[in-house]
C-alpha atoms as a PDB file:
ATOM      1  CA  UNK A   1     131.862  94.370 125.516  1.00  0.00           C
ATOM      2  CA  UNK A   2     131.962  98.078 126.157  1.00  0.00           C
ATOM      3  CA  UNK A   3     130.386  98.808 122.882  1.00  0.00           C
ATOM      4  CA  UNK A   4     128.177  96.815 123.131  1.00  0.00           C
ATOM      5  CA  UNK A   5     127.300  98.356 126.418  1.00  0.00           C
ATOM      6  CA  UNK A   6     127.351 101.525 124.943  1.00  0.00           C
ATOM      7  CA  UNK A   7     125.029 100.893 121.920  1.00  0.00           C
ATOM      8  CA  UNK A   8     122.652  99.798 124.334  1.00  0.00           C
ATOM      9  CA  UNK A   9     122.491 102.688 126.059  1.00  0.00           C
ATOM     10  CA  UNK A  10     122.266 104.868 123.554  1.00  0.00           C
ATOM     11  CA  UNK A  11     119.782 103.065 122.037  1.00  0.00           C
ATOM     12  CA  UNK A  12     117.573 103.575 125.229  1.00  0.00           C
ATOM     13  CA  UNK A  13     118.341 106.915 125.634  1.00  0.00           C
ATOM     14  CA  UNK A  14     117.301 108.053 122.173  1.00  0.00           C
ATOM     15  CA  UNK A  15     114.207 106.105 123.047  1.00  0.00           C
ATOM     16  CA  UNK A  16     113.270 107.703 126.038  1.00  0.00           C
ATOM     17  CA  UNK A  17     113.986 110.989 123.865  1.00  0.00           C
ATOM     18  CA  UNK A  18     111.354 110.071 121.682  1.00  0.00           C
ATOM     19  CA  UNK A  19     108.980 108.939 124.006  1.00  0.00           C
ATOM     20  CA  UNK A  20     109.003 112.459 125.686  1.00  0.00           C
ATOM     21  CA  UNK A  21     108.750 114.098 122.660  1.00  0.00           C
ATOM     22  CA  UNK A  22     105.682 111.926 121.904  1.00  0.00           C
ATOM     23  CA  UNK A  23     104.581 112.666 125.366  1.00  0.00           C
ATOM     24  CA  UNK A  24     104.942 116.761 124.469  1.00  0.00           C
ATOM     25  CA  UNK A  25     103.341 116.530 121.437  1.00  0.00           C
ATOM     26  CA  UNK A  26     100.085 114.815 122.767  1.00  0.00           C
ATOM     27  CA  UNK A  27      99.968 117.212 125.605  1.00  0.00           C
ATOM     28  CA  UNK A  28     100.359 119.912 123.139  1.00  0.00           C
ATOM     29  CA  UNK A  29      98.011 118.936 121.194  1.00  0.00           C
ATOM     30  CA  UNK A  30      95.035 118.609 124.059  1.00  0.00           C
ATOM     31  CA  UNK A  31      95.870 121.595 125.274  1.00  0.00           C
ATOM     32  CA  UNK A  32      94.961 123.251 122.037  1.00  0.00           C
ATOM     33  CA  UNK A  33      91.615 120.936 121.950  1.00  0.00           C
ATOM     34  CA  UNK A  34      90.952 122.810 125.148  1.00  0.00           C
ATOM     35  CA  UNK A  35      91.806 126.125 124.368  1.00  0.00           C
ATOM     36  CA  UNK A  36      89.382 125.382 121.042  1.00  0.00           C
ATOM     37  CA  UNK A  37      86.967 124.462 122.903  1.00  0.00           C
ATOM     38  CA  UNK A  38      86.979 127.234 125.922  1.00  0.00           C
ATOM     39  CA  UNK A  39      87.027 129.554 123.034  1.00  0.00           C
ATOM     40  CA  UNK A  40      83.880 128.289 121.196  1.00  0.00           C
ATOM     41  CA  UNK A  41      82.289 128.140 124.919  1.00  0.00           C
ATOM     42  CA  UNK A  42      83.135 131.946 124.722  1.00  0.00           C
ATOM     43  CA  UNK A  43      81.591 132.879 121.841  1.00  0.00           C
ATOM     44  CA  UNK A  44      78.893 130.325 122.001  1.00  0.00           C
ATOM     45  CA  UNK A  45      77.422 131.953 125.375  1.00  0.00           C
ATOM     46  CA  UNK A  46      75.804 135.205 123.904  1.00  0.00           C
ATOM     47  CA  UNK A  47      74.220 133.969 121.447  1.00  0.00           C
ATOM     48  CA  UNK A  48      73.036 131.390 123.408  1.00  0.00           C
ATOM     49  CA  UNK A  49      71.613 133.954 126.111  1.00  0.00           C
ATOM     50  CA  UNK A  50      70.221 135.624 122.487  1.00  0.00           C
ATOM     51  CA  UNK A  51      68.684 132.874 121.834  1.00  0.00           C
ATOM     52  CA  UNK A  52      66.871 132.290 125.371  1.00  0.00           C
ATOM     53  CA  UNK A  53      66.064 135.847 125.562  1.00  0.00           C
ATOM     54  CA  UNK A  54      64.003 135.606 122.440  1.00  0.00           C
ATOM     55  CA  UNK A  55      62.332 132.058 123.324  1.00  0.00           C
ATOM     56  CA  UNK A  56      59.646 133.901 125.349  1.00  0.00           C
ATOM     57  CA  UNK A  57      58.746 136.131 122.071  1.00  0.00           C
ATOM     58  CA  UNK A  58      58.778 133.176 119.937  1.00  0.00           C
ATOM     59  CA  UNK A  59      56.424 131.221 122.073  1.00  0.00           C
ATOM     60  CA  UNK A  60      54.088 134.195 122.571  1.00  0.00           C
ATOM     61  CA  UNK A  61      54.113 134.739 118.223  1.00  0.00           C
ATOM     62  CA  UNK A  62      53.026 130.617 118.280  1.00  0.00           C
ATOM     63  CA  UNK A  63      50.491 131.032 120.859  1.00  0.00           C
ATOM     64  CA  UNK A  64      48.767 133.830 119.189  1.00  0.00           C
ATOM     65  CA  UNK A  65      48.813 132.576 115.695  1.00  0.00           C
ATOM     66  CA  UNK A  66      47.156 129.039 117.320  1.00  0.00           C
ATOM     67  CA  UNK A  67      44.680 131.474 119.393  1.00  0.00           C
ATOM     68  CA  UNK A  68      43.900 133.323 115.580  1.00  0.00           C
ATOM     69  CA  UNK A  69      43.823 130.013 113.997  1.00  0.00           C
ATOM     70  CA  UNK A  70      41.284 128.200 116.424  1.00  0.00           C
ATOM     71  CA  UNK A  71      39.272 131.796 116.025  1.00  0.00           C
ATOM     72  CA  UNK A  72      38.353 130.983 112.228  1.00  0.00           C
ATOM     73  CA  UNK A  73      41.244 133.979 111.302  1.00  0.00           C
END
Protein backbone atom coordinates (compact mmCIF):
# COMPACT_ATOMS: atom_id res chain seq x y z
CA UNK A 1 0.00 0.00 0.00
CA UNK A 2 2.82 2.38 0.73
CA UNK A 3 4.12 2.10 -2.73
CA UNK A 4 1.49 2.50 -4.10
CA UNK A 5 1.07 5.64 -2.13
CA UNK A 6 4.29 6.65 -3.05
CA UNK A 7 4.06 6.19 -6.88
CA UNK A 8 1.23 8.34 -6.68
CA UNK A 9 2.84 10.98 -5.35
CA UNK A 10 5.55 11.07 -7.27
CA UNK A 11 3.68 10.83 -10.13
CA UNK A 12 1.92 14.19 -9.16
CA UNK A 13 4.81 15.81 -8.19
CA UNK A 14 6.72 15.32 -11.42
CA UNK A 15 3.52 16.64 -12.89
CA UNK A 16 3.25 19.70 -11.18
CA UNK A 17 7.11 19.98 -12.18
CA UNK A 18 6.18 20.00 -15.60
CA UNK A 19 3.36 22.08 -15.47
CA UNK A 20 5.58 24.94 -14.02
CA UNK A 21 8.04 24.46 -16.38
CA UNK A 22 5.33 24.79 -19.07
CA UNK A 23 4.09 27.71 -17.16
CA UNK A 24 7.97 29.34 -17.40
CA UNK A 25 8.36 28.66 -20.74
CA UNK A 26 5.10 30.44 -21.96
CA UNK A 27 5.87 33.36 -19.79
CA UNK A 28 9.24 33.36 -21.25
CA UNK A 29 8.29 33.29 -24.31
CA UNK A 30 5.66 36.49 -24.13
CA UNK A 31 7.95 38.29 -22.52
CA UNK A 32 10.26 38.13 -25.47
CA UNK A 33 7.05 38.90 -27.85
CA UNK A 34 7.02 42.05 -25.79
CA UNK A 35 10.40 42.99 -25.65
CA UNK A 36 10.16 42.38 -29.78
CA UNK A 37 7.68 44.36 -30.02
CA UNK A 38 8.74 47.50 -27.60
CA UNK A 39 11.83 47.29 -29.63
CA UNK A 40 10.27 47.62 -33.14
CA UNK A 41 8.00 50.48 -31.40
CA UNK A 42 11.55 52.01 -30.80
CA UNK A 43 12.86 52.02 -33.94
CA UNK A 44 9.61 52.37 -35.72
CA UNK A 45 8.99 55.99 -34.07
CA UNK A 46 11.60 58.11 -36.08
CA UNK A 47 10.94 57.13 -39.03
CA UNK A 48 7.56 57.44 -38.46
CA UNK A 49 7.99 61.21 -37.24
CA UNK A 50 10.27 61.16 -40.79
CA UNK A 51 7.66 60.24 -42.43
CA UNK A 52 5.02 62.90 -40.99
CA UNK A 53 7.54 65.54 -41.20
CA UNK A 54 7.77 65.09 -44.92
CA UNK A 55 3.83 64.59 -45.53
CA UNK A 56 3.44 68.41 -45.68
CA UNK A 57 6.24 68.54 -48.63
CA UNK A 58 4.69 65.73 -50.35
CA UNK A 59 1.27 67.23 -50.39
CA UNK A 60 2.57 70.67 -51.41
CA UNK A 61 4.79 68.70 -54.63
CA UNK A 62 0.94 67.08 -55.51
CA UNK A 63 -0.78 70.27 -55.21
CA UNK A 64 1.50 72.09 -57.47
CA UNK A 65 1.90 69.53 -60.12
CA UNK A 66 -2.33 69.42 -60.16
CA UNK A 67 -2.16 73.46 -60.12
CA UNK A 68 0.58 73.03 -63.40
CA UNK A 69 -1.52 70.37 -64.81
CA UNK A 70 -5.02 72.22 -64.74
CA UNK A 71 -2.71 75.34 -66.19
CA UNK A 72 -2.21 73.48 -69.69
CA UNK A 73 1.79 72.87 -68.34
Amino acid sequence: MRMIVLSTCLALLATACDVAHDLQQSQAKEKEKVEATELRDHIQQPIDRAKAANDPVIEADKKREKELEDAGG
